[in-house]
Protein backbone atom coordinates (compact mmCIF):
# COMPACT_ATOMS: atom_id res chain seq x y z
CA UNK A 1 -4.62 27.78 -11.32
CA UNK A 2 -2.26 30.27 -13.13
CA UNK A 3 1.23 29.31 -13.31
CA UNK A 4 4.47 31.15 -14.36
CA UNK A 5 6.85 28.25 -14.91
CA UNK A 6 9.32 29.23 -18.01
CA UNK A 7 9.88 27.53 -21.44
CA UNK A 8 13.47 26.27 -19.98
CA UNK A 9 11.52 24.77 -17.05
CA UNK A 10 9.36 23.27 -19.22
CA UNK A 11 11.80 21.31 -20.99
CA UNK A 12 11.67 19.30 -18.06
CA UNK A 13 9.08 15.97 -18.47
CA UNK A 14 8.22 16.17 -14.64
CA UNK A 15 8.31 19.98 -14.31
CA UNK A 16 5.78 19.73 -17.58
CA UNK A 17 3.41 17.18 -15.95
CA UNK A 18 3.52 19.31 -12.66
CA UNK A 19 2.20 22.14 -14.73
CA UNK A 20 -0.53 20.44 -15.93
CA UNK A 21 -1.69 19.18 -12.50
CA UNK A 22 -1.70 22.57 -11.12
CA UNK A 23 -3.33 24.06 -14.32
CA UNK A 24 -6.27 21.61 -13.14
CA UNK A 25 -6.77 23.09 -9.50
CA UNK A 26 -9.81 25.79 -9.18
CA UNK A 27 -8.67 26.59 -5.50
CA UNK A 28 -11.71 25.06 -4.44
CA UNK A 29 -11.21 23.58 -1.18
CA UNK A 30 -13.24 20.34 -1.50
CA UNK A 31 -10.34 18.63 -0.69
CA UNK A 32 -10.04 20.01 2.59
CA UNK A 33 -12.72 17.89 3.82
CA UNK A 34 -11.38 14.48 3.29
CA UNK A 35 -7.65 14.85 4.10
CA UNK A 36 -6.47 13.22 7.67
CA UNK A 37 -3.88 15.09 8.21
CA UNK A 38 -5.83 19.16 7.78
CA UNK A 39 -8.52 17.31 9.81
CA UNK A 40 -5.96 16.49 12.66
CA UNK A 41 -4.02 19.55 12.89
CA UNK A 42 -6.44 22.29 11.02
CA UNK A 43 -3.55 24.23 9.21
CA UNK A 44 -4.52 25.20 5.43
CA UNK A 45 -0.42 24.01 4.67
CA UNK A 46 -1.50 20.37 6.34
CA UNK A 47 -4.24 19.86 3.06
CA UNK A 48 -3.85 19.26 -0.20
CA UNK A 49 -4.30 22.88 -1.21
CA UNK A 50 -2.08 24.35 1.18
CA UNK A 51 0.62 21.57 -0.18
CA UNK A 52 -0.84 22.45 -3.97
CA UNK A 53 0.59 26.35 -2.99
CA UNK A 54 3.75 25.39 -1.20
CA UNK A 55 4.56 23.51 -4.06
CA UNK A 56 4.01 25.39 -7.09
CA UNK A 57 6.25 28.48 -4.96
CA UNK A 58 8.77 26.08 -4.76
CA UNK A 59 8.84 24.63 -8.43
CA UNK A 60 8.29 27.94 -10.14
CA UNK A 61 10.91 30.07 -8.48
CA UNK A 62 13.55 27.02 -8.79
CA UNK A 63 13.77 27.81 -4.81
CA UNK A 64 15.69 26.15 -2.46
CA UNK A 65 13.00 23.74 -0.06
CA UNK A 66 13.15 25.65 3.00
CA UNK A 67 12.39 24.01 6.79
CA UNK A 68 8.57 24.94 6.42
CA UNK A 69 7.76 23.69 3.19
CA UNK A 70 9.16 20.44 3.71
CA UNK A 71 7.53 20.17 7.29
CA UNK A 72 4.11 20.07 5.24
CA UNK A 73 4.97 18.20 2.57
CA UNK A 74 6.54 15.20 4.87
CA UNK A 75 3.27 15.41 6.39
CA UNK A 76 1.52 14.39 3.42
CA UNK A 77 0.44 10.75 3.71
CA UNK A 78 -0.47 10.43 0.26
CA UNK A 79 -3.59 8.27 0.76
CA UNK A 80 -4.84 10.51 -2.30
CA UNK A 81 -8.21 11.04 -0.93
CA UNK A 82 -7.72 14.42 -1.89
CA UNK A 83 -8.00 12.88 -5.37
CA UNK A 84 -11.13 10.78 -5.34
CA UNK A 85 -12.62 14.18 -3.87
CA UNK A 86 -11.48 16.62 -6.41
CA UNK A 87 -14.20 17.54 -8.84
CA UNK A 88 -11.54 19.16 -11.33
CA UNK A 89 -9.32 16.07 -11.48
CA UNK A 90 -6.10 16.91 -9.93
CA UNK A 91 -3.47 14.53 -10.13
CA UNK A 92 -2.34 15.17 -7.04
CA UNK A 93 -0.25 12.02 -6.90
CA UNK A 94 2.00 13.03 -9.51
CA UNK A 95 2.49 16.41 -8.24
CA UNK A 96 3.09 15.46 -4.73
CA UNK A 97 5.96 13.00 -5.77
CA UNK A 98 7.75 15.81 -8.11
CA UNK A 99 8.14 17.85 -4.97
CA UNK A 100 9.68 15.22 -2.53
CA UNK A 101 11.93 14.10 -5.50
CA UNK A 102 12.61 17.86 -5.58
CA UNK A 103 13.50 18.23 -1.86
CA UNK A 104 15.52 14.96 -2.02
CA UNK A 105 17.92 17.23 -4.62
CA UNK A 106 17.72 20.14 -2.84
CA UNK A 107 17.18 20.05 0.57
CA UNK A 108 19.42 19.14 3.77
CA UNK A 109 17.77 17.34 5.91
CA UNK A 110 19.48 17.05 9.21
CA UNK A 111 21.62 14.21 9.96
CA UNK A 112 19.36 12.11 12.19
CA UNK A 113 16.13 12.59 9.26
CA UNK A 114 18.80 11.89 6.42
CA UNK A 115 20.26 8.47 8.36
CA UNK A 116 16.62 7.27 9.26
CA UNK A 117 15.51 7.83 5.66
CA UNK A 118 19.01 5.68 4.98
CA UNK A 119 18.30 3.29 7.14
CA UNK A 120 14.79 2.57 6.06
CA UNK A 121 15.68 2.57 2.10
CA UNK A 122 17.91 0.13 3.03
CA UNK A 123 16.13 -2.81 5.19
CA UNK A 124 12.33 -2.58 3.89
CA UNK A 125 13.09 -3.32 0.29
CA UNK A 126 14.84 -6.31 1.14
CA UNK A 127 13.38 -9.24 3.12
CA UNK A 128 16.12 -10.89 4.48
CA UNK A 129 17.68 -7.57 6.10
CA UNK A 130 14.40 -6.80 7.01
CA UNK A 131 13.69 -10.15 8.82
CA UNK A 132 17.21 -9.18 10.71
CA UNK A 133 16.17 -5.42 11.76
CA UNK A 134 12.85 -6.86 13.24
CA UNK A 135 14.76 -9.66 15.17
CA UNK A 136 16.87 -6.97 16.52
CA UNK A 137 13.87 -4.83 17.19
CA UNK A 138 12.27 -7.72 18.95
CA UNK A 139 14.71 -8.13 21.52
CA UNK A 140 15.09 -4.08 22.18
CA UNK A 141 10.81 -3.43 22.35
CA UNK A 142 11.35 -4.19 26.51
CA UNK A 143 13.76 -0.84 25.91
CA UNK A 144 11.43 1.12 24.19
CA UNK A 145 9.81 3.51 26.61
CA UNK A 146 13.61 4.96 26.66
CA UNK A 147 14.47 5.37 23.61
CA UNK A 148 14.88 9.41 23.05
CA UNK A 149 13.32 10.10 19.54
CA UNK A 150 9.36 8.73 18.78
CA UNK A 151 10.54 7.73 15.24
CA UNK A 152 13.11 5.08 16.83
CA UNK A 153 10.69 3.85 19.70
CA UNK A 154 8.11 3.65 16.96
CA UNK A 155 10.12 1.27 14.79
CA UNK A 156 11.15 -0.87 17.61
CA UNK A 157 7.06 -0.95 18.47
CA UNK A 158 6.35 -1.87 14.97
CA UNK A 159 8.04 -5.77 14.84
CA UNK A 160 5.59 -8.13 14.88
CA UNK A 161 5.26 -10.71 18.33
CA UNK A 162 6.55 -13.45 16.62
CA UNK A 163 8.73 -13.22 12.97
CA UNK A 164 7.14 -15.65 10.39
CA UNK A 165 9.31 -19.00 9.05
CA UNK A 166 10.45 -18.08 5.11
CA UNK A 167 7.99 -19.21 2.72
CA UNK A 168 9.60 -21.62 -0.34
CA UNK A 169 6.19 -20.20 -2.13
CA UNK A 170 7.68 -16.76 -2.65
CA UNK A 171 10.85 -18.57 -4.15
CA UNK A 172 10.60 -18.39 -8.56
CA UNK A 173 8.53 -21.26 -9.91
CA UNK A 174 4.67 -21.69 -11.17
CA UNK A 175 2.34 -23.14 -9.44
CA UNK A 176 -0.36 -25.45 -11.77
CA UNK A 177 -4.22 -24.70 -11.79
CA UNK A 178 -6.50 -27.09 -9.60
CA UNK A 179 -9.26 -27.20 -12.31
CA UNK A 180 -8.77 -26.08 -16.14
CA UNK A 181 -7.06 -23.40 -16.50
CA UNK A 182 -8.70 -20.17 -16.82
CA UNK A 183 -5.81 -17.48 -16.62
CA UNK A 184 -2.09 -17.60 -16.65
CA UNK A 185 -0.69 -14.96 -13.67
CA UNK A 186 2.32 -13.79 -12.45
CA UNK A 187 2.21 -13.00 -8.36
CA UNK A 188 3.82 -10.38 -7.47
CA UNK A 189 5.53 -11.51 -4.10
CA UNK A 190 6.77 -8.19 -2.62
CA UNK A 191 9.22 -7.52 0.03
CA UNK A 192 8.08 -6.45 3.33
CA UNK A 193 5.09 -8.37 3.05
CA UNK A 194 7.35 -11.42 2.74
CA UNK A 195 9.10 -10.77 5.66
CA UNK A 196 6.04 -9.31 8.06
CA UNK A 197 3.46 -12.07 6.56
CA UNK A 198 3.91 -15.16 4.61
CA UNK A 199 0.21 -16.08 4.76
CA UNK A 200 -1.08 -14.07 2.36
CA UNK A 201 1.08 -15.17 -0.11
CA UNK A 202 0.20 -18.81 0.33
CA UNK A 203 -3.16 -18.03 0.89
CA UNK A 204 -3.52 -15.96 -2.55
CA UNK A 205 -1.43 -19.04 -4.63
CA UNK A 206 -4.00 -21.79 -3.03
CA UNK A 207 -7.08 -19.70 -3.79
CA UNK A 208 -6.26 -18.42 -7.50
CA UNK A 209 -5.20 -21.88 -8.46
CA UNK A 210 -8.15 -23.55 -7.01
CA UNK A 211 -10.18 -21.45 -8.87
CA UNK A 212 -8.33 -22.14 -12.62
CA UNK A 213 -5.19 -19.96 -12.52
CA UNK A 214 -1.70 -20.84 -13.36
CA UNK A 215 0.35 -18.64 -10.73
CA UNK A 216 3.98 -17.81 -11.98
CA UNK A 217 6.43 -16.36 -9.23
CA UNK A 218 8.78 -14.63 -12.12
CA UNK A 219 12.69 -14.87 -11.50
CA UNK A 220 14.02 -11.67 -10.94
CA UNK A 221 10.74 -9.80 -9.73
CA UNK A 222 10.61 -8.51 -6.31
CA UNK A 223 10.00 -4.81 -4.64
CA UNK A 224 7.57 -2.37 -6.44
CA UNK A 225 9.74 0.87 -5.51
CA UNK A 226 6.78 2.34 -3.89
CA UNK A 227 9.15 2.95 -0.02
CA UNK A 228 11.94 4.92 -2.09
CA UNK A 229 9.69 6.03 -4.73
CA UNK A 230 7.40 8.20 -1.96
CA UNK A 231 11.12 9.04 -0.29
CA UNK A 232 11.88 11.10 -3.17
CA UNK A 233 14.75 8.44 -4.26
CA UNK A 234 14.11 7.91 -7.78
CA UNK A 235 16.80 6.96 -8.68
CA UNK A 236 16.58 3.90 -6.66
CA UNK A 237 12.58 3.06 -6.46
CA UNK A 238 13.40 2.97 -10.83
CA UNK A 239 16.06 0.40 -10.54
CA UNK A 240 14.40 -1.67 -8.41
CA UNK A 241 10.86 -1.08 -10.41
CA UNK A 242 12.61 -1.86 -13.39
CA UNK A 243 13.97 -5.17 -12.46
CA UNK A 244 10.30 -6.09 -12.14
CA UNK A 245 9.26 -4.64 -15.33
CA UNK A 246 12.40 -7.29 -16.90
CA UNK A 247 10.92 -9.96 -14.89
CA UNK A 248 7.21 -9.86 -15.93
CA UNK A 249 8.07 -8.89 -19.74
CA UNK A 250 9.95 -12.43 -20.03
CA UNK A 251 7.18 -13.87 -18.88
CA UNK A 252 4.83 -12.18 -21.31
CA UNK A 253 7.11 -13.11 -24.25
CA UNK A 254 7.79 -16.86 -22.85
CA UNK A 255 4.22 -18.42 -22.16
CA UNK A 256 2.05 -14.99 -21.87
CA UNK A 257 -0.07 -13.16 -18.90
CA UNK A 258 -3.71 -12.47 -18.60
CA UNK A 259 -2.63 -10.41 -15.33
CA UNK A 260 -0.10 -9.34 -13.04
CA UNK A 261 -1.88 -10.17 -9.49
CA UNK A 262 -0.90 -7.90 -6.67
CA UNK A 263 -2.20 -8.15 -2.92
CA UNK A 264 -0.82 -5.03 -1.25
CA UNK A 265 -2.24 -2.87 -2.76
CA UNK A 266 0.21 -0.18 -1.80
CA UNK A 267 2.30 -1.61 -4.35
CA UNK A 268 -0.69 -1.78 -7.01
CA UNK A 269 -0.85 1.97 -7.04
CA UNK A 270 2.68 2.08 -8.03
CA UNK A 271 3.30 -0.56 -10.43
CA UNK A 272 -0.38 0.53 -12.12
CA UNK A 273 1.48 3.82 -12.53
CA UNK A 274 4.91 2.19 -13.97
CA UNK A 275 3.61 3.23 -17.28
CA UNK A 276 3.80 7.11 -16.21
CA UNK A 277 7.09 6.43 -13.98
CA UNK A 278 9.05 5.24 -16.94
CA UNK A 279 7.46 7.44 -20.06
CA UNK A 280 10.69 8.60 -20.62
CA UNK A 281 13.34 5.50 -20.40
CA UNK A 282 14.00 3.27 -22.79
CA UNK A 283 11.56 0.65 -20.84
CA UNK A 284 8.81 2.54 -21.84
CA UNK A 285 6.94 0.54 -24.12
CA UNK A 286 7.53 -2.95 -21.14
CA UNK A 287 6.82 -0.42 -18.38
CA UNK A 288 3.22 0.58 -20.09
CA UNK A 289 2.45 -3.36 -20.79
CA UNK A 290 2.89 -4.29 -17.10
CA UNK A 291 1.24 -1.40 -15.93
CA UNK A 292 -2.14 -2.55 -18.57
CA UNK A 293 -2.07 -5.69 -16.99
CA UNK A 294 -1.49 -5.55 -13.36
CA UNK A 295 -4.73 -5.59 -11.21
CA UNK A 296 -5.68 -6.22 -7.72
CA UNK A 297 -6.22 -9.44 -6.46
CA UNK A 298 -9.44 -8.82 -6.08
CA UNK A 299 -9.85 -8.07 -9.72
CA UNK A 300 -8.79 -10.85 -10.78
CA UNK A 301 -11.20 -13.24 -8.10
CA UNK A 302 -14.17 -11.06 -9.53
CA UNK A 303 -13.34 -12.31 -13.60
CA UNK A 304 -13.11 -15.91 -11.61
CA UNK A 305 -16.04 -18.05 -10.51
CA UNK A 306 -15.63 -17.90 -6.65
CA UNK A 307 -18.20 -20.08 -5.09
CA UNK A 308 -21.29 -18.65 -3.33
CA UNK A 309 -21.67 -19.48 0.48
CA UNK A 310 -24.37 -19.76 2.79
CA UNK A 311 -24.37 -17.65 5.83
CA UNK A 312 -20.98 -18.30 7.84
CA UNK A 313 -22.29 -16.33 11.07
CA UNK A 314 -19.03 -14.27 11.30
CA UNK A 315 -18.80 -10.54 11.24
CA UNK A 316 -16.24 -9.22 8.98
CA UNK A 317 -15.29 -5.67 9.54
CA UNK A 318 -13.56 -4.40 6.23
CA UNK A 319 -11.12 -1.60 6.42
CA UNK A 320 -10.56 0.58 3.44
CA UNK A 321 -7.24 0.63 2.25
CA UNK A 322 -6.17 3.87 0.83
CA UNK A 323 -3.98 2.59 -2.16
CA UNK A 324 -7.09 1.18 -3.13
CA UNK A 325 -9.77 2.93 -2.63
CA UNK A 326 -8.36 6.20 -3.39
CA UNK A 327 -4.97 5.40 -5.62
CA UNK A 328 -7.16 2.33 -7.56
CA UNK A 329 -10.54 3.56 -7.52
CA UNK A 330 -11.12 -0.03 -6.55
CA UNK A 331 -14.15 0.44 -3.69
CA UNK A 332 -16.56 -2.46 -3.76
CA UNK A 333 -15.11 -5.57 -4.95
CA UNK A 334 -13.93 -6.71 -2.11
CA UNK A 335 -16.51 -6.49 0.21
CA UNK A 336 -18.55 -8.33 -2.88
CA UNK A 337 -16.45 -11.10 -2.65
CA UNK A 338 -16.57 -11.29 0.69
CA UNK A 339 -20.44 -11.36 0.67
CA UNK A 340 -20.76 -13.81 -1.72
CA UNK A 341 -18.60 -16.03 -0.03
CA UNK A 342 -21.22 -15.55 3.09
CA UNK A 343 -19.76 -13.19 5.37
CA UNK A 344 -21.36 -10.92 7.48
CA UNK A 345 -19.69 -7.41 6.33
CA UNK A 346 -19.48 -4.18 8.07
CA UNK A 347 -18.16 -1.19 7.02
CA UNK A 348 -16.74 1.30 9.65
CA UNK A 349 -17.50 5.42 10.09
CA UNK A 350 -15.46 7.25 7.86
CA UNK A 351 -14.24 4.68 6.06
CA UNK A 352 -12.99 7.00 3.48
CA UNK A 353 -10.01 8.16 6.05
CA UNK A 354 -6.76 6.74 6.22
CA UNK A 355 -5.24 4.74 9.03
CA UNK A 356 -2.40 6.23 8.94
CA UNK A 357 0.44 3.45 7.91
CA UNK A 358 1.28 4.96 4.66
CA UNK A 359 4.18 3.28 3.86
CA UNK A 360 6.72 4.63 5.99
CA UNK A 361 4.66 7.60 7.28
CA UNK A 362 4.12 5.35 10.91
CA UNK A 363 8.08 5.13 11.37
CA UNK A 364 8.46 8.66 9.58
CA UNK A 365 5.71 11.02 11.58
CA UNK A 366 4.89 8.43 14.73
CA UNK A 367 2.75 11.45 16.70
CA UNK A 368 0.28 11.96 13.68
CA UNK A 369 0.04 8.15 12.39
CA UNK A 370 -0.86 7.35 15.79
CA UNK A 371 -3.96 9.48 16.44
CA UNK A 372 -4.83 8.55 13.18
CA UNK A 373 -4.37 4.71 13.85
CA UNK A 374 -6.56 4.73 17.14
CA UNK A 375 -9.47 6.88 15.54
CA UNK A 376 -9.35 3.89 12.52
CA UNK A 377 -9.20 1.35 15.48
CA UNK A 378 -12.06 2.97 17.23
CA UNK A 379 -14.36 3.22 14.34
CA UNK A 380 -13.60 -0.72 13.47
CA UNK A 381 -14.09 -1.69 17.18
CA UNK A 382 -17.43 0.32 17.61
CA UNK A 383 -18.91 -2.15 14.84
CA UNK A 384 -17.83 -5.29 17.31
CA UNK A 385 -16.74 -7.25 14.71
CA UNK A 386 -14.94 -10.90 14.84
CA UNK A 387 -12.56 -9.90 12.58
CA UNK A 388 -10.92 -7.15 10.54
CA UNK A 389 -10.17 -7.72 7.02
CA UNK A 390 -7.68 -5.82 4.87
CA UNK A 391 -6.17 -5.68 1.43
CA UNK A 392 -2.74 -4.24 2.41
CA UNK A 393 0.06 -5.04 4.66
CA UNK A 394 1.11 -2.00 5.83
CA UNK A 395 -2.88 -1.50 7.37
CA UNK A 396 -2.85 -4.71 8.78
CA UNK A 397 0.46 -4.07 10.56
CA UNK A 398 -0.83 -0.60 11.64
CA UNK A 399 -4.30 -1.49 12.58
CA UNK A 400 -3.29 -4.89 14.41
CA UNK A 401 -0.73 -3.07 17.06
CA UNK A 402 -4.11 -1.27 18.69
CA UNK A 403 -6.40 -3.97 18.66
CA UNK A 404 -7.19 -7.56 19.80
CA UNK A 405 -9.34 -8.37 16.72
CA UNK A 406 -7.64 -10.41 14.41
CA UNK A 407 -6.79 -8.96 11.37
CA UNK A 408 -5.90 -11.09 8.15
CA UNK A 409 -6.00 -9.83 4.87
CA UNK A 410 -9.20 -10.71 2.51
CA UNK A 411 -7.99 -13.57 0.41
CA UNK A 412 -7.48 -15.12 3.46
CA UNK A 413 -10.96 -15.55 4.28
CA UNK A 414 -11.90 -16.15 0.80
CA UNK A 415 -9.64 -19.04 0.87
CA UNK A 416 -10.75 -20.35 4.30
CA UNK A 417 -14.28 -20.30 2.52
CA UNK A 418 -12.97 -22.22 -0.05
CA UNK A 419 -11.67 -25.14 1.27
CA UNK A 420 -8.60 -23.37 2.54
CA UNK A 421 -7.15 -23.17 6.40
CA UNK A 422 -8.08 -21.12 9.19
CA UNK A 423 -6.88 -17.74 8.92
CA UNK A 424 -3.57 -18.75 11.26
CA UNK A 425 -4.32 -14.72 12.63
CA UNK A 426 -7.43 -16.08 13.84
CA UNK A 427 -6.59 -19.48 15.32
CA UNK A 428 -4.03 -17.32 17.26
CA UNK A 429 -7.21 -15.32 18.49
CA UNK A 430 -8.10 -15.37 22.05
CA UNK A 431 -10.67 -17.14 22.94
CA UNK A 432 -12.61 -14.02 23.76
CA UNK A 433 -11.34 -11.99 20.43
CA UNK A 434 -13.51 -14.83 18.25
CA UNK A 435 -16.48 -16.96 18.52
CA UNK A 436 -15.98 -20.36 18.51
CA UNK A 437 -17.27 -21.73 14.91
CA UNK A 438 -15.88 -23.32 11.88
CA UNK A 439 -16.74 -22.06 8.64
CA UNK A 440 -18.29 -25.09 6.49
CA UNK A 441 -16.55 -25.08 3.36
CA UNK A 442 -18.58 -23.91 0.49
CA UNK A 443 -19.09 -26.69 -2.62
């Protein structure tokens, strides 16, 4: 793609990167066939070449975001299919984030958008406000159905039945291996996921130190910046990103780390891309070490020797998340593991789509995350599985309010397999939503 962005505008660092992403675009249109939200709605400014456009107008001509351009844009879930499609190699990631830091500068949103995007910067990030807003929500879901604007009924519909107890896990301290030690880790903890489900947590701490890792919770580390970061607010998603980049770069002077484990993998994608985020601060050369080292839990359980099981006789229906699949490239490992722990597992049709969660696209754009949502649900429920199983929070939370299949996230059933407990999402199970069986624990 040709592009007419001045000298002056290229003194900019992310004007200069968005250049070179929209040098890469051929105008091609294979991205067209993989994006949700084009597919839903069928308007060329709903895909990632219609945004590509939209943008480069904007950026170029130093113009004011108007009404239309940052309809589209919001629309953009940024589950980067669009990028695991592209044969030329677009980052469309970067790109995509210059613009809605862009429109965050420029732009006047009006005042209900500006105090929900307030409101929401404000509670996720932080688990102890969040645990409040969902105990408020809790008691107004009967009040729902009256609420006037989908974006408030949708955040009321999004609080969980029952609010998880605090786990003292997620508090700083390291946790010794089982077995000699293999690898030395720091876990990242998060923040909504510490408020929406302590489980995983626990269940990812039992299973990487019974198979030879030395889990460190750092002091200081907490949200990944990924919620303001896709807001536009970079200003804040940096301070908070860097405050984890301090955290984990003590620890990697004091005693070392062979990895930075992360099991949402909606933060991965971000903190994999600290490197890029902070090529221009003075936390550069700490921002590109974390960044080298952070992988995917279920990176790190494939360098580990995770016992192989016999056949458990329970169907596992694995959903894609799009932070991995698509922002990690990360496609088969988990359904590996969870084969050679002895699961039965089953992929869905068009896996490759997202389920429309995104972050805060479900609370942000309720009318489109829902048809997406019940297509995903649909397409998991057709395989009849006994249970869904999902490396990312945000998925789990969307998927789980459409269906009675339990959902848990994947290191949960690798640690049940293990010689950890039952999933407690699938002792909670209906007897009708599971088969009655135990898993034998594999030696």
């Amino acid at each position: 793609m040709q592009t007419n962005f001045t000298p002056e505008q290229l003194k900019d660092p992310a004007t200069a990167r968005s250049e070179q992403v929209l040098r890469t675009c051929v105008h091609c249109g294979f991205c067209t066939a993989t994006c949700p939200t084009y597919q839903l709605l069928g308007d060329e400014l709903d895909s990632p070449r219609g945004r590509i456009y939209l943008i480069k107008d904007m950026l170029e001509n130093d113009r004011k975001p108007d009404a239309k351009t940052v309809k589209h844009i919001d629309r953009c879930l940024s589950c980067l299919a669009c990028m695991t499609t592209c044969p030329s190699g677009v980052h469309y990631m970067h790109l995509v984030d210059h613009a809605r830091e862009y429109i965050e500068q420029h732009y006047d949103r009006p005042l209900t958008d500006r105090a929900l995007r307030w409101i929401l910067a404000r509670i996720l990030p932080y688990p102890n406000r969040f645990r409040l807003a969902l105990l408020g929500a809790k008691i107004g879901r009967p009040f729902a159905r009256f609420m006037p604007d989908a974006r408030l009924r949708a955040m009321v519909e999004m609080a969980p039945k029952t609010i998880p107890p605090v786990s003292r896990n997620d508090d700083p301290q390291t946790f010794a291996s089982q077995t000699e030690r293999k690898m030395r880790v720091a876990l990242m903890t998060g923040c909504a996921q510490k408020a929406l489900n302590t489980d995983i947590n626990d269940a990812t701490i039992r299973l990487l130190t019974r198979l030879g890792c030395e889990v460190v919770v750092a002091e200081g580390a907490g949200c990944c910046g990924a919620l303001t970061h896709h807001m536009g607010k970079t200003q804040e998603s940096h301070a908070t990103a860097a405050k984890n980049i301090r955290a984990w770069d003590a620890e990697m002077k004091r005693k070392g780390l062979d990895a930075i484990v992360i099991n949402t993998s909606g933060c991965g994608t971000t903190v994999k891309d600290y490197g890029h985020m902070f090529r221009n601060e003075p936390l550069a050369e700490e921002a590109a070490a974390v960044s080298t080292i952070a992988m995917d839990v279920s990176e790190v359980l494939m360098k580990l020797d995770l016992p192989k099981g016999g056949d458990q006789q329970l169907r596992v229906a694995y959903h894609a998340a799009c932070s991995l699949q698509h922002g990690q490239q990360i496609k088969t490992y988990p359904k590996d593991l969870l084969k050679r722990a002895g699961f039965t597992v089953l992929e869905p049709k068009d896996s490759h789509l997202c389920c429309g969660s995104a972050g805060t696209y479900n609370l942000m754009q309720p009318e489109i995350s829902k048809q997406l949502k019940d297509r995903k649900v649909q397409t998991l429920e057709a395989k009849e599985p006994d249970v869904i199983a999902a490396g990312n929070i945000g998925c789990m939370m969307q998927i789980g309010s459409g269906t009675d299949v339990p959902i848990v996230h994947t290191v949960e059933l690798l640690d049940w397999a293990t010689g950890g407990p039952k999933p407690p999402a699938m002792l909670a199970a209906d007897n009708g939503g599971l088969r009655p069986m135990d898993i034998p624990v594999l030696r």
